[in-house]
N, C-alpha and C. Protein backbone atom coordinates (compact mmCIF):
# COMPACT_ATOMS: atom_id res chain seq x y z
N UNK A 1 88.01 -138.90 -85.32
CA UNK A 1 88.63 -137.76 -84.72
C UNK A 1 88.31 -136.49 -85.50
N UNK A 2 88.30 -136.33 -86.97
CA UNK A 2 88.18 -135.46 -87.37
C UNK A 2 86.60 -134.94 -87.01
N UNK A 3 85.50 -136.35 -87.40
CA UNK A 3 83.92 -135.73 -86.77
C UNK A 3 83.90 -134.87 -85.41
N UNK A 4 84.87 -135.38 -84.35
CA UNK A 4 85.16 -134.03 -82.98
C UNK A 4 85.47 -132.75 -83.17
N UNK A 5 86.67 -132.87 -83.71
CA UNK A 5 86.85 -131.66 -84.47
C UNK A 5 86.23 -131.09 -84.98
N UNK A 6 85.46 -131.22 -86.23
CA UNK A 6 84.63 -130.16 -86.73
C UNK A 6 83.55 -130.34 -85.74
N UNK A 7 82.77 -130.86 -85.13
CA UNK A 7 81.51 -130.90 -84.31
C UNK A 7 82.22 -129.69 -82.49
N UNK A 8 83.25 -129.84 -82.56
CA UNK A 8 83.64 -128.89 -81.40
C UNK A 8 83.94 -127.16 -82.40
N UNK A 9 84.42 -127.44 -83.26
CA UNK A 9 84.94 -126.24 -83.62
C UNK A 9 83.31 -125.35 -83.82
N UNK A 10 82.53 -126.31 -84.52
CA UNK A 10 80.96 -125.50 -84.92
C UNK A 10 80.29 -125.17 -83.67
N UNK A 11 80.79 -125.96 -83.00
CA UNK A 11 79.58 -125.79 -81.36
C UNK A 11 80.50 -124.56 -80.80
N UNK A 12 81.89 -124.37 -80.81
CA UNK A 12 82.46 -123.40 -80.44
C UNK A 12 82.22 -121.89 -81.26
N UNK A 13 81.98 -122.27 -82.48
CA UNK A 13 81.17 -120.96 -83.03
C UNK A 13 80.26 -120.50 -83.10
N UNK A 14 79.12 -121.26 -82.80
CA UNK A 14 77.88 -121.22 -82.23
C UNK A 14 77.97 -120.62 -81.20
N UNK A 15 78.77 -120.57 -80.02
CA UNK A 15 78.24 -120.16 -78.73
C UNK A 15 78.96 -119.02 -78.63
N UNK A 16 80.33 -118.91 -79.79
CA UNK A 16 80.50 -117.52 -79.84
C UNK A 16 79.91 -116.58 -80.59
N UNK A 17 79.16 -117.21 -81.65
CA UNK A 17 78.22 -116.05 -82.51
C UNK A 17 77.12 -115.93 -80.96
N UNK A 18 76.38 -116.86 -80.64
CA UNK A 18 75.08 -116.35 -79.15
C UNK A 18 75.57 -115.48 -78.23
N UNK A 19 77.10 -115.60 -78.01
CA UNK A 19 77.62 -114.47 -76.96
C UNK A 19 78.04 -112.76 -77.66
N UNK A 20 78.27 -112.92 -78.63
CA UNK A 20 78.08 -111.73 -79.47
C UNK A 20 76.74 -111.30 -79.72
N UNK A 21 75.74 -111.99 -80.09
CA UNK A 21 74.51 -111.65 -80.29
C UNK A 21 73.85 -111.17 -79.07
N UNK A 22 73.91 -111.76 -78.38
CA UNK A 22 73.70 -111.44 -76.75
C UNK A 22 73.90 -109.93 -76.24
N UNK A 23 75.69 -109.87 -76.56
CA UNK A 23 75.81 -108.34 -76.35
C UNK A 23 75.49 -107.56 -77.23
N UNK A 24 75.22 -108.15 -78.45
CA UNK A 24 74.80 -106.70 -79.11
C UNK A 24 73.56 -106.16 -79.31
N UNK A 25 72.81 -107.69 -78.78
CA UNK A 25 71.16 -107.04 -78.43
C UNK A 25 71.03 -106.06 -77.14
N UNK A 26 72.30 -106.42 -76.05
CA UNK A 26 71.78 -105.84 -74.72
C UNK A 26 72.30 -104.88 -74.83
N UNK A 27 73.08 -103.90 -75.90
CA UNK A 27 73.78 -102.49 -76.14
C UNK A 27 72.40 -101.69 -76.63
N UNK A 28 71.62 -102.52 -78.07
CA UNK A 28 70.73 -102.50 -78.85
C UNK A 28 69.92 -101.69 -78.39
N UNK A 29 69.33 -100.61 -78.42
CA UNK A 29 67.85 -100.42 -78.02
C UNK A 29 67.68 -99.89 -76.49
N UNK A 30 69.37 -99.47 -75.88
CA UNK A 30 69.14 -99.02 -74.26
C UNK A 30 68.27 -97.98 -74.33
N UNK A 31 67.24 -97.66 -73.12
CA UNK A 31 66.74 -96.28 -73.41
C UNK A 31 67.26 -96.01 -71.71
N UNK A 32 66.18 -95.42 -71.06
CA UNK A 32 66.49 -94.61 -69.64
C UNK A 32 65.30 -95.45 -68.75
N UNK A 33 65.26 -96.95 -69.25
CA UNK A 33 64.62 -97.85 -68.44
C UNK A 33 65.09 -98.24 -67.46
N UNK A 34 64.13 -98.63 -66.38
CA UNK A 34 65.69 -99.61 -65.18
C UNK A 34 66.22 -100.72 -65.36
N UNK A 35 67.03 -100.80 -65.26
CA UNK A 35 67.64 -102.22 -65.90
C UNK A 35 67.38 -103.52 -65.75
N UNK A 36 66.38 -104.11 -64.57
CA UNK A 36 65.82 -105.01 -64.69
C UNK A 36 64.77 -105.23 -65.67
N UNK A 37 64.29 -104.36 -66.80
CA UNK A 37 63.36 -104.37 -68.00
C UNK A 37 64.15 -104.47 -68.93
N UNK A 38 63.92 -105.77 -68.82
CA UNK A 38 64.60 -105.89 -70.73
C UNK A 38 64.10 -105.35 -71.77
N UNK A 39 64.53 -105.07 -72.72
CA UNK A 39 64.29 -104.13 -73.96
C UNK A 39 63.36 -105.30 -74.89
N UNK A 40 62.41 -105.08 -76.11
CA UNK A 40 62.39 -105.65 -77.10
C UNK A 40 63.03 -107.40 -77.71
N UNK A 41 64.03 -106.84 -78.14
CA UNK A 41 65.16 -107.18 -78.72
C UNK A 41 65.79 -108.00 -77.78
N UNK A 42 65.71 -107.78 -76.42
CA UNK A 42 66.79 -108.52 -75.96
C UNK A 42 65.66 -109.69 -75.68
N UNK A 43 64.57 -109.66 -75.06
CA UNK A 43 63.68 -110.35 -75.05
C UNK A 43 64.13 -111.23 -76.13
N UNK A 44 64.13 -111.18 -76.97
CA UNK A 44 63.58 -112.22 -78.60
C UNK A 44 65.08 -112.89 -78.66
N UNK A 45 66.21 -111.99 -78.68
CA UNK A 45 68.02 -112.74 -78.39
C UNK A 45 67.67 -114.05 -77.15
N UNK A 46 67.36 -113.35 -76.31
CA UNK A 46 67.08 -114.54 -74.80
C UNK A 46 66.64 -115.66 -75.29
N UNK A 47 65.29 -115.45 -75.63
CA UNK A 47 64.02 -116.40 -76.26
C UNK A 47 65.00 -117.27 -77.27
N UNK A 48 65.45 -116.52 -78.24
CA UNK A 48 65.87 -117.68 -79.83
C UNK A 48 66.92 -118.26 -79.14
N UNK A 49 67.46 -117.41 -77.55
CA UNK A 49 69.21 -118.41 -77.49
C UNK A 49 68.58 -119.54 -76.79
N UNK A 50 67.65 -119.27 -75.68
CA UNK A 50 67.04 -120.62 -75.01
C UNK A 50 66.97 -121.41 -75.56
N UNK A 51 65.66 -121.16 -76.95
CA UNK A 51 65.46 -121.94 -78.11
C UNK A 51 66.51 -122.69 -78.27
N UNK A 52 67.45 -122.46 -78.64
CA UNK A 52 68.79 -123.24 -79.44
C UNK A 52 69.19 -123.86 -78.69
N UNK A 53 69.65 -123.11 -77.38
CA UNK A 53 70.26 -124.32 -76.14
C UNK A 53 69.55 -125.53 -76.20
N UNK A 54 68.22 -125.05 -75.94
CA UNK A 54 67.37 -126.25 -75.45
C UNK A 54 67.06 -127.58 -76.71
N UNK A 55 67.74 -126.63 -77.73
CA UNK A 55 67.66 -127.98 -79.12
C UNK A 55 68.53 -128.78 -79.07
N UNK A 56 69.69 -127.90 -78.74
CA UNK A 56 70.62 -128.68 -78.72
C UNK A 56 71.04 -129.49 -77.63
N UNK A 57 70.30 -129.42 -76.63
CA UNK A 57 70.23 -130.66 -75.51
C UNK A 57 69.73 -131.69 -75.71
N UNK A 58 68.43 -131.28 -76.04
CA UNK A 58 67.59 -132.50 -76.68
C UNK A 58 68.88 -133.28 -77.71
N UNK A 59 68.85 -132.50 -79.21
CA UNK A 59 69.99 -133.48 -79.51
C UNK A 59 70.67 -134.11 -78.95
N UNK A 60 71.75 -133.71 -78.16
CA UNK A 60 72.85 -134.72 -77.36
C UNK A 60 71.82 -135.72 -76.88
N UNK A 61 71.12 -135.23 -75.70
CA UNK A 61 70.44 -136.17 -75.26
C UNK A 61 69.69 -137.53 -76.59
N UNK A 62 69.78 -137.25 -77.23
CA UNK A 62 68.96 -138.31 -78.19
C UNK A 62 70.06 -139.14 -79.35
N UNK A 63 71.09 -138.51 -79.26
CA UNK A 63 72.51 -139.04 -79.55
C UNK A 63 72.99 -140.05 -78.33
N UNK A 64 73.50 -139.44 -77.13
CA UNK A 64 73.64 -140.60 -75.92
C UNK A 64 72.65 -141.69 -75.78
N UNK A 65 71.73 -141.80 -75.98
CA UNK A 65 70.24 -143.02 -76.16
C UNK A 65 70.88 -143.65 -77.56
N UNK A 66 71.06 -143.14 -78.11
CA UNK A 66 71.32 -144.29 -79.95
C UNK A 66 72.38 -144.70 -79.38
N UNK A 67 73.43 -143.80 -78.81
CA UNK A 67 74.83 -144.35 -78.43
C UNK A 67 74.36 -146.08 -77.66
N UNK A 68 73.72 -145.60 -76.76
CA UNK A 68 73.37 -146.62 -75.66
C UNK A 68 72.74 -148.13 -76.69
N UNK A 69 71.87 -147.81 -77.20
CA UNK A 69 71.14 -148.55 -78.01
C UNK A 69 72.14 -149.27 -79.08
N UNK A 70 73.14 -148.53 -79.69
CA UNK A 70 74.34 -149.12 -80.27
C UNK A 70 75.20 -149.97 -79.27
N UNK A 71 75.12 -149.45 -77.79
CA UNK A 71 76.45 -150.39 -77.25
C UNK A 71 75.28 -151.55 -76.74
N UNK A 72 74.09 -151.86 -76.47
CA UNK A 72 73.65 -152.67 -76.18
C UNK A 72 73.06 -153.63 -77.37
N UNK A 73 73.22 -153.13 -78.52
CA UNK A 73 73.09 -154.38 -79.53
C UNK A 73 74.21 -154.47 -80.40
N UNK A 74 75.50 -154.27 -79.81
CA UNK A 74 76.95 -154.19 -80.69
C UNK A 74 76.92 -156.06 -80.58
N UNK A 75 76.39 -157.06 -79.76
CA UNK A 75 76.78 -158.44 -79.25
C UNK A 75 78.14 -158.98 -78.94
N UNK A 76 79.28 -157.93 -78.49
CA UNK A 76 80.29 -158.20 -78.38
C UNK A 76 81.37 -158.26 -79.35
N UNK A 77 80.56 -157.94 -80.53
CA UNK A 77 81.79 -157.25 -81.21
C UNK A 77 82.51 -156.00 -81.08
N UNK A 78 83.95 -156.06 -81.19
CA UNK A 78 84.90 -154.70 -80.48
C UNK A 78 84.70 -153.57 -81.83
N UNK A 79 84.71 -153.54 -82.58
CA UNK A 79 84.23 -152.45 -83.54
C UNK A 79 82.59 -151.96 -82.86
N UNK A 80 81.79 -152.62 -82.82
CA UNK A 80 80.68 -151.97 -82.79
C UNK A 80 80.56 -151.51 -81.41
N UNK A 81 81.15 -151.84 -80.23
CA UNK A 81 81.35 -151.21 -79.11
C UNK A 81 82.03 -150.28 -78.77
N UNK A 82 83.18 -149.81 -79.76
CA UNK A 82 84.03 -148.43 -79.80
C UNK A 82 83.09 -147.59 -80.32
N UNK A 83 82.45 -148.14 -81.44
CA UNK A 83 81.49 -146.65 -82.45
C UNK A 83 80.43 -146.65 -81.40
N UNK A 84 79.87 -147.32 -80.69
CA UNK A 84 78.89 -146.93 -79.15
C UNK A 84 79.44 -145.87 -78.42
N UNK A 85 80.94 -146.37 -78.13
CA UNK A 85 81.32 -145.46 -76.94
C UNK A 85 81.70 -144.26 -77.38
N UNK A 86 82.22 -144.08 -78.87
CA UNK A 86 81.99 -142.66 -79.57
C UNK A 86 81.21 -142.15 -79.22
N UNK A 87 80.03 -142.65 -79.82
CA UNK A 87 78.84 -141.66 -80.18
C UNK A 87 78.49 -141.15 -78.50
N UNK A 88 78.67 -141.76 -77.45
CA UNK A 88 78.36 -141.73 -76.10
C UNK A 88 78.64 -140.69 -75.97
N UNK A 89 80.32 -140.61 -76.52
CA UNK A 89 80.87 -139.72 -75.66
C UNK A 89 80.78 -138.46 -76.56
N UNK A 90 80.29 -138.22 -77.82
CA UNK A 90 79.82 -137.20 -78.69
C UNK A 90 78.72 -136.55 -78.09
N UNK A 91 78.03 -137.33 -77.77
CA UNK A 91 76.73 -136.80 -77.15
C UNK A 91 77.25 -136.04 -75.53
N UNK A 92 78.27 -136.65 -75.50
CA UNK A 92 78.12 -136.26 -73.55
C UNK A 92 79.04 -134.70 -73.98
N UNK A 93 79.92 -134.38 -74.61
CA UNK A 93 80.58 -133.85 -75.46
C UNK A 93 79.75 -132.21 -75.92
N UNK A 94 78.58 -132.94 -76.09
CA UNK A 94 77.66 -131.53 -77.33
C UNK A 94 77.03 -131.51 -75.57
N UNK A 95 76.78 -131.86 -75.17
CA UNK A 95 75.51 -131.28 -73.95
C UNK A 95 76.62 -130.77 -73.03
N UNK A 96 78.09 -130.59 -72.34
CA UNK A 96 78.92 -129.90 -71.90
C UNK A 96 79.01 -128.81 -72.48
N UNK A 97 79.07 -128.76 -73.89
CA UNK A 97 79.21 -127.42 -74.92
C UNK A 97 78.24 -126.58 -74.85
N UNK A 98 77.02 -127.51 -74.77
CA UNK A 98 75.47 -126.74 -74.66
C UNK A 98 75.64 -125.92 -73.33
N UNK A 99 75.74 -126.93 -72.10
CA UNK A 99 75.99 -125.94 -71.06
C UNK A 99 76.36 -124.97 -70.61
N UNK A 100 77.52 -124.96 -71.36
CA UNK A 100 78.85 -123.67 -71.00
C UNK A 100 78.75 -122.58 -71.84
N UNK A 101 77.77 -122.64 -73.03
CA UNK A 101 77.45 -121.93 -73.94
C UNK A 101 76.30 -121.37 -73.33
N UNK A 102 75.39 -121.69 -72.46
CA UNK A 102 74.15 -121.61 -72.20
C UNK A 102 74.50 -120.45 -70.51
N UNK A 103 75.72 -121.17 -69.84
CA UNK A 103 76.58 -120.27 -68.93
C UNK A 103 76.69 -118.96 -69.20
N UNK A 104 77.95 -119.25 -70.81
CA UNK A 104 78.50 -118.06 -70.67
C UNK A 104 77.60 -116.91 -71.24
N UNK A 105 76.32 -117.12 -71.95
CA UNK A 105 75.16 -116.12 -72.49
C UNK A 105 74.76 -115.78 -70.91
N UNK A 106 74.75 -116.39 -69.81
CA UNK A 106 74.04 -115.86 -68.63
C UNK A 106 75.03 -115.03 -68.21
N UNK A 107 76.50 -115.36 -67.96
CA UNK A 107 77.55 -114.46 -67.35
C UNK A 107 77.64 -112.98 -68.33
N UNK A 108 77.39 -113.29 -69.95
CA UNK A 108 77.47 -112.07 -70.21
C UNK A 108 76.28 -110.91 -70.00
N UNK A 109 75.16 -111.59 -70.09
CA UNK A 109 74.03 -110.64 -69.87
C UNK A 109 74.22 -110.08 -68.53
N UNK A 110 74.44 -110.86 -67.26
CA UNK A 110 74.48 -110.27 -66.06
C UNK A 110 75.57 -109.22 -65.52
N UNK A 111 77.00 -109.82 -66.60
CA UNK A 111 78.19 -108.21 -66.82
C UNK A 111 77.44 -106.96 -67.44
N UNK A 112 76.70 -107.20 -68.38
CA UNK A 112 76.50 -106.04 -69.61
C UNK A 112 75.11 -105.43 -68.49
N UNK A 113 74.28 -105.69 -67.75
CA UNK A 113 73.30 -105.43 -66.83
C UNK A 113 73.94 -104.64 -65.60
């Protein structure tokens, strides 16, 4: 329980440092462009947040596979089939977080636009 905890609280600060970064690249650097041209800066914020989302999918995703791989060689022992369905659900866990993190960087760019 406590590994959730800190693994939600970090993923929750993560996606609030990307949503701050987000807006403060898209304040960053306005000139008297039209607003469908992104600036510099916001370019490279976009780019490194994709980046990260997309790492951190992969992770989960490669966490839920070990999970799997743990519940299919646990042989029926009940300890090793709970720490399966952990890790399952850790993984299913970080890729919801990824999502909504990956959301709310789109909802803020398209307010601040």
């Amino acid at each position: 329980m406590k590994n959730l905890i800190k693994t939600l609280t970090v993923s929750s600060f993560t996606a609030y440092a990307l949503t701050v970064s987000t807006i403060a690249s898209a304040q960053w650097g306005k000139t008297n462009a039209p607003s469908n041209v992104p600036t510099d800066i916001e370019m490279a914020v976009m780019n490194l947040t994709n980046w990260i989302l997309g790492f951190i999918a992969i992770i989960a995703t490669l966490v839920i596979i070990w999970g799997g791989v743990q519940y299919l060689t646990a042989g029926g022992n009940d300890d090793a089939v709970g720490a399966a369905k952990k890790t399952i659900s850790y993984g299913i866990i970080g890729m919801v977080i990824a999502g909504l993190a990956y959301a709310m960087v789109i909802v803020v760019t398209q307010i601040l636009q």
